[in-house]
Each structure stands twice: as structure tokens, then as C-alpha cells.
C-alpha atoms as a PDB file:
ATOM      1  CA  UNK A   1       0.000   0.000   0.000  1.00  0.00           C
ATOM      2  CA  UNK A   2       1.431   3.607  -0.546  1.00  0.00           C
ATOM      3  CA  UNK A   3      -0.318   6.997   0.709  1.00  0.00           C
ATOM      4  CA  UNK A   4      -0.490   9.675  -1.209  1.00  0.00           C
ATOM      5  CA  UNK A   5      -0.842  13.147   0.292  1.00  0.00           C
ATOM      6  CA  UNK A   6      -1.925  17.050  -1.398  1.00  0.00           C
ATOM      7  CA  UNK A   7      -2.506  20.228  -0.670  1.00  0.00           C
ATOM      8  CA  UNK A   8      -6.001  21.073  -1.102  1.00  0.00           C
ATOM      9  CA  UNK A   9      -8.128  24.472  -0.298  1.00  0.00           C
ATOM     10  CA  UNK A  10     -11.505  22.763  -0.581  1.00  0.00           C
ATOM     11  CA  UNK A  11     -11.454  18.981  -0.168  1.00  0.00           C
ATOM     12  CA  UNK A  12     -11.782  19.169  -4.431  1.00  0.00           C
ATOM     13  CA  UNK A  13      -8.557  20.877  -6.197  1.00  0.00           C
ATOM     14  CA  UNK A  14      -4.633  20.562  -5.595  1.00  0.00           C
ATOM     15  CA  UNK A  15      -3.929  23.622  -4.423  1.00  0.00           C
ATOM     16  CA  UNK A  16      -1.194  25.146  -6.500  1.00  0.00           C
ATOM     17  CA  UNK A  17       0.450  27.060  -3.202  1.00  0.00           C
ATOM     18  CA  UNK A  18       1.652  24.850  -0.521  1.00  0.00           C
ATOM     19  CA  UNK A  19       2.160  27.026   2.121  1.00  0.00           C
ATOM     20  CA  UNK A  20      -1.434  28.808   1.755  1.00  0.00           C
ATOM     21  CA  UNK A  21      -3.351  25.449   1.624  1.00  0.00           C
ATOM     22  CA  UNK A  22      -5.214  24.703   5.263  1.00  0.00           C
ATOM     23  CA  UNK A  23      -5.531  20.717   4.439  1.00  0.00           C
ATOM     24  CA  UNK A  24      -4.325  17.941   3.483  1.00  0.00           C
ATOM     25  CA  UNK A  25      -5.827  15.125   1.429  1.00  0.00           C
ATOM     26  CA  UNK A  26      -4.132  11.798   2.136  1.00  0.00           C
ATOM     27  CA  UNK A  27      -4.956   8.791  -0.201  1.00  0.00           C
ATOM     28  CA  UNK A  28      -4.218   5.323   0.291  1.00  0.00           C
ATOM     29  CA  UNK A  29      -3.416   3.275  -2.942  1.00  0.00           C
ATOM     30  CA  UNK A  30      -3.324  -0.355  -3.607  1.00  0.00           C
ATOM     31  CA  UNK A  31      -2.352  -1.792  -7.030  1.00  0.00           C
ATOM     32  CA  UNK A  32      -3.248   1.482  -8.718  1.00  0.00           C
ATOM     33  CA  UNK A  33      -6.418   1.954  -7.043  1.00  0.00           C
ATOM     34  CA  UNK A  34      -7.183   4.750  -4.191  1.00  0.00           C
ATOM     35  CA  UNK A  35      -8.672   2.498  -1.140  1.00  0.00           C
ATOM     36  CA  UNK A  36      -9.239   4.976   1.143  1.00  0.00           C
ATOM     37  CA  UNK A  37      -9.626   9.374   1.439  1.00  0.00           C
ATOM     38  CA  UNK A  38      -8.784  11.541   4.278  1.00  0.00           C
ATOM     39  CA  UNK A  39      -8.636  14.806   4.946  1.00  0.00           C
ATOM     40  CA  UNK A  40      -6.203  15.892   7.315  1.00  0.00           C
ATOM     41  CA  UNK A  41      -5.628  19.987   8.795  1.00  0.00           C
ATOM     42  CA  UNK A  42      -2.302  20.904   8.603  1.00  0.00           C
ATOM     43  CA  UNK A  43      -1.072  21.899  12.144  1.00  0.00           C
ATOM     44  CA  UNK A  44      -0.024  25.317  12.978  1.00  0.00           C
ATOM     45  CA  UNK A  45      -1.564  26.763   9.850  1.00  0.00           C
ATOM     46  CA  UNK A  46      -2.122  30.491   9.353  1.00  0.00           C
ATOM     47  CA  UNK A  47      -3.472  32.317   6.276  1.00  0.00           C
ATOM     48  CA  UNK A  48      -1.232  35.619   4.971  1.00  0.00           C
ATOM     49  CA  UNK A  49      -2.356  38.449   4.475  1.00  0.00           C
ATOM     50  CA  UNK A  50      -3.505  39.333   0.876  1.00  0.00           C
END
């Protein structure tokens, strides 16, 4: 099994910045086929100012 882990915004989209991103979505794969979802909050994260 491997996990696979992105940045999201939303639960639904990558998020293209990794520090601005509040989660995480972690997948777990087995024999090229996602088993399992989670979404995770990254600890200690703060948004920037725009």
C-alpha cells in the first residue's frame, strides 16, 4: 500500500500554493487503485495576508 498526500483548499482541487493550503488530502493506494480518502488539517496553519 502507498499513501499519497496534497494540498487542497476545498477537499476538491490541488492547491497550487503549498504554504497557503489549510488541508491535506491523504490517499491510500493499492495496485493502482485509491482504497481509502482523508482529509487531514495541517497543524499550525495560518493564512497571509492578501
Amino acid at each position: 500500500m502507498q499513501k499519497i498526500a496534497v494540498v487542497t483548499q476545498d477537499e476538491q482541487k490541488v492547491s497550487a500554493h503549498f504554504g497557503m493550503a489549510p488541508l491535506y488530502r491523504v490517499f491510500s493506494v493499492e495496485a493502482g487503485n485509491i482504497t481509502a480518502a482523508e482529509t487531514r488539517e495541517k497543524p499550525h496553519h495560518e493564512r497571509h495576508p492578501d
